[in-house]
N, C-alpha and C. Protein backbone atom coordinates (compact mmCIF):
# COMPACT_ATOMS: atom_id res chain seq x y z
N UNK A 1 -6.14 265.86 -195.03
CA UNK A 1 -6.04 265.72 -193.61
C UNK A 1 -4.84 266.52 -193.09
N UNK A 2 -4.64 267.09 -192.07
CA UNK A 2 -4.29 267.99 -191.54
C UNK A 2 -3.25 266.95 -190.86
N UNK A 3 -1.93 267.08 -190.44
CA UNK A 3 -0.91 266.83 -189.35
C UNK A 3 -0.58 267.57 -188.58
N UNK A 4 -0.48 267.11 -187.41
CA UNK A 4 -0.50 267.75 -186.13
C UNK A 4 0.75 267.91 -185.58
N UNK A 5 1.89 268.17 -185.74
CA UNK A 5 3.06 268.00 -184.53
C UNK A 5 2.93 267.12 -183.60
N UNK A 6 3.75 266.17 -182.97
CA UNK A 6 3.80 265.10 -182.14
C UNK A 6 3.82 266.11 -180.89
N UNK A 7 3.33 266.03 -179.97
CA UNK A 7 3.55 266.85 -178.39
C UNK A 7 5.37 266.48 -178.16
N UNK A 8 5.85 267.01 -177.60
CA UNK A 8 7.32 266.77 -177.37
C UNK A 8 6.61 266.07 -175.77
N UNK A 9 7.05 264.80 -175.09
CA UNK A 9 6.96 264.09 -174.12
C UNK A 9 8.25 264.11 -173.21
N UNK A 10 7.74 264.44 -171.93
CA UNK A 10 8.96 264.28 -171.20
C UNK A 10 9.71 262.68 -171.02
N UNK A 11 10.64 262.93 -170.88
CA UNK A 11 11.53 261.63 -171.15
C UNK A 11 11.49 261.01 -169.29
N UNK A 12 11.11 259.68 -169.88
CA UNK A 12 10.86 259.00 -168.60
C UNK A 12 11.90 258.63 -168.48
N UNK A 13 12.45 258.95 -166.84
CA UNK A 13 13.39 258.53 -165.77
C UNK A 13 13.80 257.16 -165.74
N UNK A 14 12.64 256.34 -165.77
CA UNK A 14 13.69 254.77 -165.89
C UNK A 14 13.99 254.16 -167.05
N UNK A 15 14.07 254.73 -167.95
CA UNK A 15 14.89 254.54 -169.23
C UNK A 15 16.51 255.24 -169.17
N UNK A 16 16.55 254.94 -168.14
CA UNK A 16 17.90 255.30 -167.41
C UNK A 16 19.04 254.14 -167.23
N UNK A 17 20.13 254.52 -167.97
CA UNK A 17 21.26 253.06 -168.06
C UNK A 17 21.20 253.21 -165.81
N UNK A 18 21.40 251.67 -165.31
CA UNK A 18 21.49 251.10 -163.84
C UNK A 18 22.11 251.81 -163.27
N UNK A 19 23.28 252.54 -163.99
CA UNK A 19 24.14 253.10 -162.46
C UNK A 19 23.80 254.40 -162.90
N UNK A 20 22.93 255.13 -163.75
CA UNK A 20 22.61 256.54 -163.06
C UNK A 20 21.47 256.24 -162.50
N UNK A 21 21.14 255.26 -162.34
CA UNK A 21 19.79 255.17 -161.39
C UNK A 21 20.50 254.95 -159.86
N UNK A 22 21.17 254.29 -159.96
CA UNK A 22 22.21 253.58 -158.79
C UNK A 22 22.77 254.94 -158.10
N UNK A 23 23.66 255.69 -158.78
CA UNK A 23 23.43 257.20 -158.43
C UNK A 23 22.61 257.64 -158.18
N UNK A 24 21.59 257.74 -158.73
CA UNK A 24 20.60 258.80 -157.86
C UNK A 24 20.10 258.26 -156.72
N UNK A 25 20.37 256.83 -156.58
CA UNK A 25 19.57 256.19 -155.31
C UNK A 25 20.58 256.35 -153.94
N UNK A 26 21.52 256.39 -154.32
CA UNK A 26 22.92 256.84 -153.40
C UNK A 26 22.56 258.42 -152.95
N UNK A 27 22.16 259.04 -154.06
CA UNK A 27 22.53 260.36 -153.76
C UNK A 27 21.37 261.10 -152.82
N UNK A 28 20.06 260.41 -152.71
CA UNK A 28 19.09 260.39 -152.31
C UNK A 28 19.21 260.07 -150.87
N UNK A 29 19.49 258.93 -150.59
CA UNK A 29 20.25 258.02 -149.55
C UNK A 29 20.74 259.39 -148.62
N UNK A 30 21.68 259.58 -149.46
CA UNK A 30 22.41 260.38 -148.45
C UNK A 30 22.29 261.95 -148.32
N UNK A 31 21.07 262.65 -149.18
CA UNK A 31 20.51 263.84 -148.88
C UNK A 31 19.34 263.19 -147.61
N UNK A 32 18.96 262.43 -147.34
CA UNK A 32 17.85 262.05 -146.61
C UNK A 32 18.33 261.80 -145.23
N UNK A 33 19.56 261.29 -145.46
CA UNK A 33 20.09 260.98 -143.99
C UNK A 33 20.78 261.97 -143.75
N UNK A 34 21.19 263.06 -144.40
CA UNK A 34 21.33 264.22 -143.62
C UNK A 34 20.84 265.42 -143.27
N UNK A 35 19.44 265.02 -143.76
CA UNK A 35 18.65 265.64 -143.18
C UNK A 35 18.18 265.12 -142.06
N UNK A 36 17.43 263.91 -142.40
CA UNK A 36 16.67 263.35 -141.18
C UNK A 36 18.15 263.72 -139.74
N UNK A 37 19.65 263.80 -140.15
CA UNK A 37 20.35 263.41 -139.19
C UNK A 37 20.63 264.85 -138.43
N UNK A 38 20.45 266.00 -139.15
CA UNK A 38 20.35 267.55 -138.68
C UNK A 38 19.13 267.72 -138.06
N UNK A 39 17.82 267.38 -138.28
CA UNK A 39 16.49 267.42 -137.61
C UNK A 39 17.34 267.09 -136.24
N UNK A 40 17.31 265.35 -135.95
CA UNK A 40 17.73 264.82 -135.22
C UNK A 40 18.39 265.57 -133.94
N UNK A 41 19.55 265.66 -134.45
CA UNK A 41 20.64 266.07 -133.77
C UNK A 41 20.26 267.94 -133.29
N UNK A 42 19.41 268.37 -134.05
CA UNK A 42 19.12 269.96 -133.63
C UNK A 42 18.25 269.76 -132.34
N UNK A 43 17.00 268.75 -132.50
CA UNK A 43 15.97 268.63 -131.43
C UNK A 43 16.66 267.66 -130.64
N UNK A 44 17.80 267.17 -130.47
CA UNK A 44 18.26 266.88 -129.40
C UNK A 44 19.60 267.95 -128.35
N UNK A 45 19.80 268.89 -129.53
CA UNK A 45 20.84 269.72 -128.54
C UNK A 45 19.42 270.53 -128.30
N UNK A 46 18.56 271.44 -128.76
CA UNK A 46 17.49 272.25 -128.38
C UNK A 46 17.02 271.66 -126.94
N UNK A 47 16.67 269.84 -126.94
CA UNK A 47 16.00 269.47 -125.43
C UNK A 47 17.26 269.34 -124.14
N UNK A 48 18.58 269.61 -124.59
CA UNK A 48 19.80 269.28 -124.33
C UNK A 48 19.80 271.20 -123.43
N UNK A 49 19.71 272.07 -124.07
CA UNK A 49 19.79 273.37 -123.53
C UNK A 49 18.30 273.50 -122.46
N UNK A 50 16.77 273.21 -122.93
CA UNK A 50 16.00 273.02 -122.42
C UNK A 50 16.55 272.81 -120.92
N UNK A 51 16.39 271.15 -120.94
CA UNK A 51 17.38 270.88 -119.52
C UNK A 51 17.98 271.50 -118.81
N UNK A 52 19.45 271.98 -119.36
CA UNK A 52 20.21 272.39 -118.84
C UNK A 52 19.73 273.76 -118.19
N UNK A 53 18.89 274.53 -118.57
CA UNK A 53 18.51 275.29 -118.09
C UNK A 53 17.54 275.49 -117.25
N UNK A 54 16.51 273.96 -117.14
CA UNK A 54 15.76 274.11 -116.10
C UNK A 54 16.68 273.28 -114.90
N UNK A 55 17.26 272.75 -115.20
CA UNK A 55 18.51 272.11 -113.69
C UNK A 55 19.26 273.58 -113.47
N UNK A 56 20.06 274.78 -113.97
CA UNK A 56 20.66 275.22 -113.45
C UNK A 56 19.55 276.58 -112.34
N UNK A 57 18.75 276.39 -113.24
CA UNK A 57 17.52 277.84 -112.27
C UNK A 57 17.56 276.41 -111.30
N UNK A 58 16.93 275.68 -111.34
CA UNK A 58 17.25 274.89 -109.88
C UNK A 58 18.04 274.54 -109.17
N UNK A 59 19.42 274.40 -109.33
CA UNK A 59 20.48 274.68 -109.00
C UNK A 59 20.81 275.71 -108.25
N UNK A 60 20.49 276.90 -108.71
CA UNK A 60 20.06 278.06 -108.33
C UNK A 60 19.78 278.67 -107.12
N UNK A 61 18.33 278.21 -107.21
CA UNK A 61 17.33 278.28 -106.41
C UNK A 61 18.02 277.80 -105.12
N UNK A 62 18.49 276.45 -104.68
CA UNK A 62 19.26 275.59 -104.14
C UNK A 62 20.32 276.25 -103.10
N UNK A 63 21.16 276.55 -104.00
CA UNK A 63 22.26 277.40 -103.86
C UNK A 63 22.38 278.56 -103.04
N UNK A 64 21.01 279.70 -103.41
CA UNK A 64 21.03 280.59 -102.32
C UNK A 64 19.88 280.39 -101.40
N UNK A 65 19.67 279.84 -101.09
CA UNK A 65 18.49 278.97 -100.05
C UNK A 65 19.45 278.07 -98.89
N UNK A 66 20.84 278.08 -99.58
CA UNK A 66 21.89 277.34 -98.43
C UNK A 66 22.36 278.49 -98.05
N UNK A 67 22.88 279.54 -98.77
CA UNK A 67 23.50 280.30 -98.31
C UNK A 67 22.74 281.49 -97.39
N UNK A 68 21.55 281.56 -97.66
CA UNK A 68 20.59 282.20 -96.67
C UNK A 68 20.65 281.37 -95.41
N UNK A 69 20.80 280.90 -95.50
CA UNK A 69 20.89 279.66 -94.31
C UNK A 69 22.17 279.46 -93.53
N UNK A 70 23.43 279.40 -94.19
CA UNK A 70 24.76 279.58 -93.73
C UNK A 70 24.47 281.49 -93.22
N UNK A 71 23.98 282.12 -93.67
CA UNK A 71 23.93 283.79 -93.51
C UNK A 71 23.62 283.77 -92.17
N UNK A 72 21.67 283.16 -92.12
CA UNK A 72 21.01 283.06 -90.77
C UNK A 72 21.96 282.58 -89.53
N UNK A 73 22.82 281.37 -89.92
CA UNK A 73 23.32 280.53 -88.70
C UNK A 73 25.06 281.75 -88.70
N UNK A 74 25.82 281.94 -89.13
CA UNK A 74 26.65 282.87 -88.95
C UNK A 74 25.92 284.05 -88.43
N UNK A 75 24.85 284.94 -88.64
CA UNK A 75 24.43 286.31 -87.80
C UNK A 75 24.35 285.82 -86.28
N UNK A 76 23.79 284.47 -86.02
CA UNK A 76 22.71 283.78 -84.82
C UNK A 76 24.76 283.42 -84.39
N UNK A 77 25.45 283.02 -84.47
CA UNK A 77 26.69 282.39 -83.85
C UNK A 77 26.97 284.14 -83.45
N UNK A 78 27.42 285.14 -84.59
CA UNK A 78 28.08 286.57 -83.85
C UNK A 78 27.30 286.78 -83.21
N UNK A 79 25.78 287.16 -82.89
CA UNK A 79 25.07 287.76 -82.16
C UNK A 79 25.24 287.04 -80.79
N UNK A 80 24.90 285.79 -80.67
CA UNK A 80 25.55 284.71 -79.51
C UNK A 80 27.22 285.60 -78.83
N UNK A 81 28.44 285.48 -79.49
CA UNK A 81 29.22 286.18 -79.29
C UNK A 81 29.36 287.68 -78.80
N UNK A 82 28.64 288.67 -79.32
CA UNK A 82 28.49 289.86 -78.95
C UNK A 82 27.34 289.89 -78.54
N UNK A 83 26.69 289.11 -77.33
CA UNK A 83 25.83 289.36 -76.73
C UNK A 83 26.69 290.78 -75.95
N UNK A 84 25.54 291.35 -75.27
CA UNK A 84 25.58 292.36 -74.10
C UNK A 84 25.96 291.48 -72.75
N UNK A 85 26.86 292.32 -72.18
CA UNK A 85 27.51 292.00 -70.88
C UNK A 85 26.51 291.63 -69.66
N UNK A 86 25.06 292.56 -69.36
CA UNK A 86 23.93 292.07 -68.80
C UNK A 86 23.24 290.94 -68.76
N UNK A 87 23.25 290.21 -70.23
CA UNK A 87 22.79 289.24 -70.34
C UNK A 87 23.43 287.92 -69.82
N UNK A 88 25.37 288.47 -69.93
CA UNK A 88 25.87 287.44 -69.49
C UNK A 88 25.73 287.19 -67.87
N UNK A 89 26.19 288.44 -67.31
CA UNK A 89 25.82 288.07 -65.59
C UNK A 89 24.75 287.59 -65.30
């Protein structure tokens, strides 16, 4: 009869003395929460610029829509002022 070589088997993980398991459960822990905490924190500054940028084009918008308006009522006050002398008699 013929013998075969035993397959070499990978060595199972929980035959692991408690605290390198305990370690890896820590270390896990805290690759996970800093990820999940960079996701997080990226898609909240990303909706954070979002915002900010649709308030300042509106802001904007706002802004010279008064000042067209302060423009209109300052031309309409000088023109009032430098009316023509005919108009006044």
């Amino acid at each position: 009869m013929i013998t075969r070589p035993r397959p070499i088997l990978r060595r199972n993980v929980f035959h692991r003395p408690w605290y390198m398991q305990a370690v890896d459960v820590a270390h896990r822990l805290t690759v996970l929460s800093l990820v999940a905490g960079t996701v997080y924190y990226t898609a909240f500054t990303l909706r954070m610029l979002y915002l900010n940028r649709k308030y300042r084009m509106q802001y904007s918008i706002e802004q010279r829509e008064e000042m067209a308006r302060k423009r209109a009522d300052a031309e309409a006050s000088v023109a009032a002022v430098t009316a023509p002398k005919e108009s006044i008699n």
